[in-house]
PDB file of N, CA and C in Angstrom:
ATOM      1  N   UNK A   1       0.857  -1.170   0.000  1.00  0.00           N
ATOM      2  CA  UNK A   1       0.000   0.000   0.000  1.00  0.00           C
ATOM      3  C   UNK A   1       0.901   1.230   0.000  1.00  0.00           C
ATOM      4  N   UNK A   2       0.508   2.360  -0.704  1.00  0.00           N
ATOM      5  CA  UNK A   2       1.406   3.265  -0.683  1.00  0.00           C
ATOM      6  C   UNK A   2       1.037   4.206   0.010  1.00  0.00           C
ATOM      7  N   UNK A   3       1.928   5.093   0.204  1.00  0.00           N
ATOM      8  CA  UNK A   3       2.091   6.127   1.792  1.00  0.00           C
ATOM      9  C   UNK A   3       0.200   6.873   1.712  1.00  0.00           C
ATOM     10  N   UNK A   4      -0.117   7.279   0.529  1.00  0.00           N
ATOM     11  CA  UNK A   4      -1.111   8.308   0.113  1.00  0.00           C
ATOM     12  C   UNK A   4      -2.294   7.461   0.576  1.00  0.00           C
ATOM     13  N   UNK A   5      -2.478   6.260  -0.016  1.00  0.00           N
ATOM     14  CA  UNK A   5      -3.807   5.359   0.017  1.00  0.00           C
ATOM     15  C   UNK A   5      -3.456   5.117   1.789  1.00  0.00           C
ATOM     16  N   UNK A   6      -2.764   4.828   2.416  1.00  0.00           N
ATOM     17  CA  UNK A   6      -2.547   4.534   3.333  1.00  0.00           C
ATOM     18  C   UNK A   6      -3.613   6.262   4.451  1.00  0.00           C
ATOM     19  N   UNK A   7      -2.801   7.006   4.514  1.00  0.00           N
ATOM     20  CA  UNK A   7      -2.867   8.064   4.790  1.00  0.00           C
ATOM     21  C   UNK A   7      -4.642   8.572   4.502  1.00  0.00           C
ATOM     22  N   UNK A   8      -5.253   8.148   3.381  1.00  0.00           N
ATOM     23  CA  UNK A   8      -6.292   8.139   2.832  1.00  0.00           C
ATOM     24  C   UNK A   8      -7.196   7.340   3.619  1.00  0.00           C
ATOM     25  N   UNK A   9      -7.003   6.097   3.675  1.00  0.00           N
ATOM     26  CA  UNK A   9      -7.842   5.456   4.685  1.00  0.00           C
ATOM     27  C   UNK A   9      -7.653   5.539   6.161  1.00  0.00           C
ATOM     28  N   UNK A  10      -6.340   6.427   6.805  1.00  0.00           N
ATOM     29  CA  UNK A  10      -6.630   6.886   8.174  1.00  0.00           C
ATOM     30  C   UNK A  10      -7.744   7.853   8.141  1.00  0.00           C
ATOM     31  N   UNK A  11      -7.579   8.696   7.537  1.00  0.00           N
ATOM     32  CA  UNK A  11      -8.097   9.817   7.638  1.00  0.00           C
ATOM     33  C   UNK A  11      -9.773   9.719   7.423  1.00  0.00           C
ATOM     34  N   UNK A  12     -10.105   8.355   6.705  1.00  0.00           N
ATOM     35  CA  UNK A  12     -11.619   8.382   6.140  1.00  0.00           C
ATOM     36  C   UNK A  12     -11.463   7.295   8.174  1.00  0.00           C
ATOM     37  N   UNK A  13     -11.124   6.045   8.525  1.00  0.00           N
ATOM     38  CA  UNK A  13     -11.262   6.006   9.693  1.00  0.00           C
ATOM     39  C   UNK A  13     -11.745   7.069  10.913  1.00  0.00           C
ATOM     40  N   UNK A  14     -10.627   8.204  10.641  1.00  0.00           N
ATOM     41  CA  UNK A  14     -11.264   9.157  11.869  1.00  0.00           C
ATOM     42  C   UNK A  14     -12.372   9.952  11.419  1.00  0.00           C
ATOM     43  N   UNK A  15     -12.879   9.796  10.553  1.00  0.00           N
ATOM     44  CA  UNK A  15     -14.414  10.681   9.929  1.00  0.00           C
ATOM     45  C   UNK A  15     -15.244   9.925   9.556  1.00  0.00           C
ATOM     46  N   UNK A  16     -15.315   8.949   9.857  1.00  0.00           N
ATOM     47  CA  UNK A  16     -16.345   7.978   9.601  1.00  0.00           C
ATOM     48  C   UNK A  16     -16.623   6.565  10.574  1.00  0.00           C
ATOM     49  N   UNK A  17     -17.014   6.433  10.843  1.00  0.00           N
ATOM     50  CA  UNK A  17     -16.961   5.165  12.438  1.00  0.00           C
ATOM     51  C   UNK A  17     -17.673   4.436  11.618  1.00  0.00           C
ATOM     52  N   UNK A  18     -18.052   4.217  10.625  1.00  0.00           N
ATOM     53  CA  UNK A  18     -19.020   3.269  10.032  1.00  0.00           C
ATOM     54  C   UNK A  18     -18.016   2.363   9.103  1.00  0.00           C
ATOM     55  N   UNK A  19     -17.503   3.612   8.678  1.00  0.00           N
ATOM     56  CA  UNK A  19     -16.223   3.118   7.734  1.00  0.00           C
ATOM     57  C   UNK A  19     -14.913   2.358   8.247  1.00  0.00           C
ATOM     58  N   UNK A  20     -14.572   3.053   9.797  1.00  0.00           N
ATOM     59  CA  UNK A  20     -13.884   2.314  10.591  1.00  0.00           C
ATOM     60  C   UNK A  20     -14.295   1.258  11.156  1.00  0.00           C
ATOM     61  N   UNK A  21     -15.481   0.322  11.551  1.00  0.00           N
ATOM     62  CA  UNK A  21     -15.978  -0.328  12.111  1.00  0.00           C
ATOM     63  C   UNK A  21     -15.992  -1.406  10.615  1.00  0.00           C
ATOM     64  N   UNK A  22     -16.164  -0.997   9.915  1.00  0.00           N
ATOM     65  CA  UNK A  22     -16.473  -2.301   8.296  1.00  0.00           C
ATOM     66  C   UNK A  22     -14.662  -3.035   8.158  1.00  0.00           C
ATOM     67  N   UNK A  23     -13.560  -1.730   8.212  1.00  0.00           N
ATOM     68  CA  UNK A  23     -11.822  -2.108   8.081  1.00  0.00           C
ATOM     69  C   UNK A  23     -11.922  -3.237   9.006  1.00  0.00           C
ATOM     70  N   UNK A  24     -12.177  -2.830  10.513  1.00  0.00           N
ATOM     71  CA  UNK A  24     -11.996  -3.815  11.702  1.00  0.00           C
ATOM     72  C   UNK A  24     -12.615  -4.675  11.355  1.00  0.00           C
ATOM     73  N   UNK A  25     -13.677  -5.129  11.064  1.00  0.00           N
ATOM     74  CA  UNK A  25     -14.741  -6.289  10.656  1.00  0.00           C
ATOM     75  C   UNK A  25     -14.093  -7.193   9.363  1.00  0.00           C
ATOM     76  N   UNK A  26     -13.482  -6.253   8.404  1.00  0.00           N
ATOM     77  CA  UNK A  26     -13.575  -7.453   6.910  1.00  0.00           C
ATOM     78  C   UNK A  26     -12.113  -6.239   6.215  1.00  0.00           C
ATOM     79  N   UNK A  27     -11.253  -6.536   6.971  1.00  0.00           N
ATOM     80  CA  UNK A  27      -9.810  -5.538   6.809  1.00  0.00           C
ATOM     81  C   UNK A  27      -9.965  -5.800   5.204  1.00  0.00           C
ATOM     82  N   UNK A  28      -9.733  -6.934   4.714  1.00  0.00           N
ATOM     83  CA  UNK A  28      -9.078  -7.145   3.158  1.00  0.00           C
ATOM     84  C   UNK A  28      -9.833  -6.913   2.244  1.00  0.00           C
ATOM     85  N   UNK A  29     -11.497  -7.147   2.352  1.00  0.00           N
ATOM     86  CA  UNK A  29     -12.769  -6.766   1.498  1.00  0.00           C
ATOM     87  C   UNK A  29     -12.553  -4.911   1.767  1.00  0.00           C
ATOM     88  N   UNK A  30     -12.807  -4.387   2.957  1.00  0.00           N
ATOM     89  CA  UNK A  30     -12.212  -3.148   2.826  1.00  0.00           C
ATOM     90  C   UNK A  30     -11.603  -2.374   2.311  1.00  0.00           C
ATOM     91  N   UNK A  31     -10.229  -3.053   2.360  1.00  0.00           N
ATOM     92  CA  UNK A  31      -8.837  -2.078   1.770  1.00  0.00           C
ATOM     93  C   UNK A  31      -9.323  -2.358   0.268  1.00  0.00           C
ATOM     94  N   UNK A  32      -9.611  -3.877  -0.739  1.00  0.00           N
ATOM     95  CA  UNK A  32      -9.968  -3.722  -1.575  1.00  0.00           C
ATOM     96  C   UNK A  32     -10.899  -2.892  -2.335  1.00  0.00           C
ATOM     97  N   UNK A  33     -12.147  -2.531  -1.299  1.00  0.00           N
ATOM     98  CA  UNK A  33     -13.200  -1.934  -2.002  1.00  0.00           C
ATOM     99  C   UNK A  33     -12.523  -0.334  -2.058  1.00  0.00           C
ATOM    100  N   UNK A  34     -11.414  -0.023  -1.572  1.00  0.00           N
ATOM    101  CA  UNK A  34     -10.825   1.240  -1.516  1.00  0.00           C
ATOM    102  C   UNK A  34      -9.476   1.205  -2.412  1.00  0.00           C
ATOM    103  N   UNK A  35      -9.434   0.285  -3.430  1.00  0.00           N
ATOM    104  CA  UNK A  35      -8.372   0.416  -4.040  1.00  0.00           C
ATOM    105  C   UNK A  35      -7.078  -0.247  -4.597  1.00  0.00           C
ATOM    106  N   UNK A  36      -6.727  -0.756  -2.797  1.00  0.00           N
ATOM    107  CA  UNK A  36      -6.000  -1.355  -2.708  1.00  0.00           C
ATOM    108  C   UNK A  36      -5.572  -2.892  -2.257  1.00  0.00           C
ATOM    109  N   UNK A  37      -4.742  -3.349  -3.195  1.00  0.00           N
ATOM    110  CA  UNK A  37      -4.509  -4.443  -3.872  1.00  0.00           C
ATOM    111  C   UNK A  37      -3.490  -5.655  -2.581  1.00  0.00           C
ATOM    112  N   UNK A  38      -4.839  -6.517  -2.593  1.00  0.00           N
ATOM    113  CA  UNK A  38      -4.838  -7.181  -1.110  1.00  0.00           C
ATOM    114  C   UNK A  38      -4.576  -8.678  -1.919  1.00  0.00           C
ATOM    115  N   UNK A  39      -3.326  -9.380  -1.590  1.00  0.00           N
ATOM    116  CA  UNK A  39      -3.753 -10.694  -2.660  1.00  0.00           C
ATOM    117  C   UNK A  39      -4.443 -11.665  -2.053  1.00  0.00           C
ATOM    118  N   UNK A  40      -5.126 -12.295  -2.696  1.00  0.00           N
ATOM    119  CA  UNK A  40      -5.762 -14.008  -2.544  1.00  0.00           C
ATOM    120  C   UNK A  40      -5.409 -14.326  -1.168  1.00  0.00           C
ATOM    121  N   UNK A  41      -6.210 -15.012  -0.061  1.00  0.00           N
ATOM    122  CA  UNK A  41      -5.457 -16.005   0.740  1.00  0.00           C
ATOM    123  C   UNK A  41      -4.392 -15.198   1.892  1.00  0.00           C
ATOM    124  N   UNK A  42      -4.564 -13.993   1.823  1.00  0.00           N
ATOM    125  CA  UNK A  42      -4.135 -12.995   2.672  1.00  0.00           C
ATOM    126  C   UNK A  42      -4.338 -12.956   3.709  1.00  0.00           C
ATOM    127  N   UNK A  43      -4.134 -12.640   5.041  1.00  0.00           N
ATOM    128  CA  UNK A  43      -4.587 -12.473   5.904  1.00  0.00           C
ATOM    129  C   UNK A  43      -4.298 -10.746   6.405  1.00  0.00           C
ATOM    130  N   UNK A  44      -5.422  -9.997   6.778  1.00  0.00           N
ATOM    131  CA  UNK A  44      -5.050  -8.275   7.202  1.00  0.00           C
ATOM    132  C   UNK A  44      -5.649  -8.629   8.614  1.00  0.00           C
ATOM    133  N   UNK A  45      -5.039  -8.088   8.993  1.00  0.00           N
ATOM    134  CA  UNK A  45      -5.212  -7.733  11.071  1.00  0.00           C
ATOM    135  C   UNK A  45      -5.035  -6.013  10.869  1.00  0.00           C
ATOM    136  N   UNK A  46      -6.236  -5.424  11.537  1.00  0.00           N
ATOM    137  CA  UNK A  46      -6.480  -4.167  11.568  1.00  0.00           C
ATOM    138  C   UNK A  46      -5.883  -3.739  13.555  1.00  0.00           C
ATOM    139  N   UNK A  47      -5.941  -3.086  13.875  1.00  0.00           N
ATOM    140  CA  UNK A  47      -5.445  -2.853  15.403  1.00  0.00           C
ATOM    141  C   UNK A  47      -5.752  -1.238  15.541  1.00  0.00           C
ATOM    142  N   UNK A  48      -6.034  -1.044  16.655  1.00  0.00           N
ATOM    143  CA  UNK A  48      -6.425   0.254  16.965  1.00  0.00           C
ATOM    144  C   UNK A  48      -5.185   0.811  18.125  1.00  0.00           C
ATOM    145  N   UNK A  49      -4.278   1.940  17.991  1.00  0.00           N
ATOM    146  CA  UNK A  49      -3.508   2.073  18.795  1.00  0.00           C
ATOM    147  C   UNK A  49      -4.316   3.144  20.181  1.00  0.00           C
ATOM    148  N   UNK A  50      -4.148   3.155  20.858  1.00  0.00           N
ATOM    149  CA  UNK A  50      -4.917   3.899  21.743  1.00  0.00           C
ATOM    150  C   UNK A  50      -3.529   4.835  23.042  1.00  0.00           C
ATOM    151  N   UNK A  51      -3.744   5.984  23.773  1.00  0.00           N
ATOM    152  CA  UNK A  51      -2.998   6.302  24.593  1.00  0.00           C
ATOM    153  C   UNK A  51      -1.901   5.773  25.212  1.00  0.00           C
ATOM    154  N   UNK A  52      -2.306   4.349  25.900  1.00  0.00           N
ATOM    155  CA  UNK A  52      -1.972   3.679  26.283  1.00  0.00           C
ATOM    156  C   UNK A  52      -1.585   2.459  25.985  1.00  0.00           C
ATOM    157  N   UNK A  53      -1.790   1.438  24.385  1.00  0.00           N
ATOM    158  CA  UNK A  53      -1.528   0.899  23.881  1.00  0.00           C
ATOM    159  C   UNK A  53      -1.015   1.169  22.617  1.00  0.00           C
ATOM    160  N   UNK A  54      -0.151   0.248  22.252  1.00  0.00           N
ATOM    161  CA  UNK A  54       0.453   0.643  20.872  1.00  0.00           C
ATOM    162  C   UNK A  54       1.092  -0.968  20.309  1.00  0.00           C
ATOM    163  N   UNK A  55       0.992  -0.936  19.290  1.00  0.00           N
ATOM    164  CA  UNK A  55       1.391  -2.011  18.344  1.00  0.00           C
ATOM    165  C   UNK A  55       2.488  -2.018  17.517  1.00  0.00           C
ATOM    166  N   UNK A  56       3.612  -2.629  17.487  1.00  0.00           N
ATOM    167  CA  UNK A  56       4.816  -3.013  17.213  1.00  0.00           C
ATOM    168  C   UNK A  56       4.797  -3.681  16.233  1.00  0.00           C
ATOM    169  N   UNK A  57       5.160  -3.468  14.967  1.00  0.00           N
ATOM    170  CA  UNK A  57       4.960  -4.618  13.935  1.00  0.00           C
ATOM    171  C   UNK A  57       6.606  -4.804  13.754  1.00  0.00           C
ATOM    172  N   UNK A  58       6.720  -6.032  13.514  1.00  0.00           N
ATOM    173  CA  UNK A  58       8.257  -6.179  12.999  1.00  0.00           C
ATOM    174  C   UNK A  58       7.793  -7.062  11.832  1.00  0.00           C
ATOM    175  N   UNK A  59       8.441  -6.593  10.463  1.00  0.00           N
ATOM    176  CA  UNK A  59       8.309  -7.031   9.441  1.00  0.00           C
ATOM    177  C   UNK A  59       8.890  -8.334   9.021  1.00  0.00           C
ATOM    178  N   UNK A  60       8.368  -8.891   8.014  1.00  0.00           N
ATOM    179  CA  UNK A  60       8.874 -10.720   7.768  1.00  0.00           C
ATOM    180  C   UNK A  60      10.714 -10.404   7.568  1.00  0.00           C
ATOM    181  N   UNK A  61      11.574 -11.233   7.969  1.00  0.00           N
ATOM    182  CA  UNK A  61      12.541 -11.755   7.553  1.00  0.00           C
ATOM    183  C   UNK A  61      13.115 -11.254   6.089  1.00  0.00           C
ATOM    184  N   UNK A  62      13.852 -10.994   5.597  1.00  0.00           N
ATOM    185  CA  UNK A  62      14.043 -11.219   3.885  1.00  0.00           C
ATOM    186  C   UNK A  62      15.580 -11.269   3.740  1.00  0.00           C
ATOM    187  N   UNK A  63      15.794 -12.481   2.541  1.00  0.00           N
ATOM    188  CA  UNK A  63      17.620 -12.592   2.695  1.00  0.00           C
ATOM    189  C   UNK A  63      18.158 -11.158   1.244  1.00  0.00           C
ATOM    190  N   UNK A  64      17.011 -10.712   0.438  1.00  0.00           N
ATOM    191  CA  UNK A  64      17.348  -9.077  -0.281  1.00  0.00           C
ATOM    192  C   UNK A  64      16.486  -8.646  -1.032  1.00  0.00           C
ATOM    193  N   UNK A  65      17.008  -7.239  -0.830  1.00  0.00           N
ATOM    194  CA  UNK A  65      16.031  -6.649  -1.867  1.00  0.00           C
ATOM    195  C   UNK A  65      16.252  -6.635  -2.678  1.00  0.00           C
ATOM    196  N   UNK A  66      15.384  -6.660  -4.127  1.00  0.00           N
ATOM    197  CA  UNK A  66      15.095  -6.108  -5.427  1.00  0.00           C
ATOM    198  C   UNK A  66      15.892  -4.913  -5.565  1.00  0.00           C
ATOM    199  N   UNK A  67      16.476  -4.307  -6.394  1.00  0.00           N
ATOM    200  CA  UNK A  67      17.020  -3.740  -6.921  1.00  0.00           C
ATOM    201  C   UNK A  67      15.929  -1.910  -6.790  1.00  0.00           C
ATOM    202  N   UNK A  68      14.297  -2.735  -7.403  1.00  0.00           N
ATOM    203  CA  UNK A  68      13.279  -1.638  -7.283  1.00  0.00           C
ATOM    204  C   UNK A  68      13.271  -1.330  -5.858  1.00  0.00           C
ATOM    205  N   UNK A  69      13.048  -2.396  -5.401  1.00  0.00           N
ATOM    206  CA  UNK A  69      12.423  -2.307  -3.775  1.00  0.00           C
ATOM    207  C   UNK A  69      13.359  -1.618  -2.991  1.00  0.00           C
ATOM    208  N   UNK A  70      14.507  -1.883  -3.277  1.00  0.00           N
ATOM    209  CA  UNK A  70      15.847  -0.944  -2.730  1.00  0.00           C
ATOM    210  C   UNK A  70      15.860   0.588  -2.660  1.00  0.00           C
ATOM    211  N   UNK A  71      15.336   0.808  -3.911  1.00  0.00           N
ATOM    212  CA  UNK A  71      15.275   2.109  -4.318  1.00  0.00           C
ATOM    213  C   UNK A  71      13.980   2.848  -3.428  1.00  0.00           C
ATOM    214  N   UNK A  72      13.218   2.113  -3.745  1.00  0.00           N
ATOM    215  CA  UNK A  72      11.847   2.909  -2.841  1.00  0.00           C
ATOM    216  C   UNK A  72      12.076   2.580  -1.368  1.00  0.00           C
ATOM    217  N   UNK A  73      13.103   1.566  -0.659  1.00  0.00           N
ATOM    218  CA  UNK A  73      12.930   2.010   0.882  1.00  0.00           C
ATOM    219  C   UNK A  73      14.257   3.249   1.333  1.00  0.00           C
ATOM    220  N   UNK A  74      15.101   3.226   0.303  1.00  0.00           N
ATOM    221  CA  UNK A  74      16.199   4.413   0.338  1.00  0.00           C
ATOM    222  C   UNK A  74      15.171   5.438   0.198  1.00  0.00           C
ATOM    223  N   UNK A  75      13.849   5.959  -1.116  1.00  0.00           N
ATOM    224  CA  UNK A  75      13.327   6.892  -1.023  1.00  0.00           C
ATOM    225  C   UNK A  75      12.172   7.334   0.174  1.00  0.00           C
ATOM    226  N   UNK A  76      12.261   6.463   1.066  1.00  0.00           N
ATOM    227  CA  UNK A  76      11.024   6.402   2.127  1.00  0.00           C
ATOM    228  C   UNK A  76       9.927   5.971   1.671  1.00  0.00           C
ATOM    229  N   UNK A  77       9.955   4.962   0.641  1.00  0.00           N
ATOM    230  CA  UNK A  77       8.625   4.501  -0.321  1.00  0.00           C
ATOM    231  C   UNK A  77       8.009   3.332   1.252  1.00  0.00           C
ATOM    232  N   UNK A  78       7.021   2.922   1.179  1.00  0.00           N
ATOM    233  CA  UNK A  78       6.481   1.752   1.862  1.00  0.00           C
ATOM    234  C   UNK A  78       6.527   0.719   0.779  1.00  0.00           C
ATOM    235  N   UNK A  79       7.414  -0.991   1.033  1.00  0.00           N
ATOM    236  CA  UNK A  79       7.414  -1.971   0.401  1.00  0.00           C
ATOM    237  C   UNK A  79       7.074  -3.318   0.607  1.00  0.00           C
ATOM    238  N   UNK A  80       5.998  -4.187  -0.352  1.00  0.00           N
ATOM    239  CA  UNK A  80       6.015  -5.060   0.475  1.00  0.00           C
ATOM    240  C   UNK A  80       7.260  -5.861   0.347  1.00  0.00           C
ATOM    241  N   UNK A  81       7.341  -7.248   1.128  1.00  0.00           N
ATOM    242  CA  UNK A  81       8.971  -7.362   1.243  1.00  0.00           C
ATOM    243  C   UNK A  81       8.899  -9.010   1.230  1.00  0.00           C
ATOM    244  N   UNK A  82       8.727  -9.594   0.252  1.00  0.00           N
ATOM    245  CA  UNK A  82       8.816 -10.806  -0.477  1.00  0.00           C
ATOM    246  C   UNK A  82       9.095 -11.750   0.462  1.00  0.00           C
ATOM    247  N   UNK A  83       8.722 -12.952   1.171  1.00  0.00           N
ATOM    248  CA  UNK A  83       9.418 -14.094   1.668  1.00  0.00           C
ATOM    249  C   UNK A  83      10.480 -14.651   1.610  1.00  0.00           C
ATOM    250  N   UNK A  84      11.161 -15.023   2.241  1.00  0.00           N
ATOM    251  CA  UNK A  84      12.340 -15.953   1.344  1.00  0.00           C
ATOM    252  C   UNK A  84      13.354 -15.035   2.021  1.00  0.00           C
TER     253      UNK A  84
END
């Protein structure tokens, strides 16, 4: 997902509780019906950070990047980051 669509669906979250309540319920039918490209067999976990809680993601493992993918995390791009 890229920084904008990302940024796009916070922002419809905090102005819409209907809209936030459907992400939490059916994350991947969601992000799809907004655009973005969720593959097959996916699994999305939505999380709400709150005052006092906060969520830590540490990203999968990877033995390298792509050459592209290189380029967009040097540019501050968001990537997904292949298995393996």
């Amino acid at each position: 997902m890229n920084e904008q669509a990302y940024k796009s669906i916070i922002t419809k979250c905090w102005a819409d509780a209907e809209f936030k309540r459907r992400l939490m319920a059916d994350p991947a039918g969601t992000l799809r019906t907004e655009g973005v490209s969720v593959p097959n067999g996916s699994k999305v976990t939505v999380v709400e950070n709150t005052v006092n809680e906060f969520t830590f993601v540490i990203p999968p493992e990877f033995s390298e990047l792509s050459d592209e993918a290189l380029d967009g995390v040097s540019g501050g791009k968001v990537v997904a980051i292949p298995e393996g």
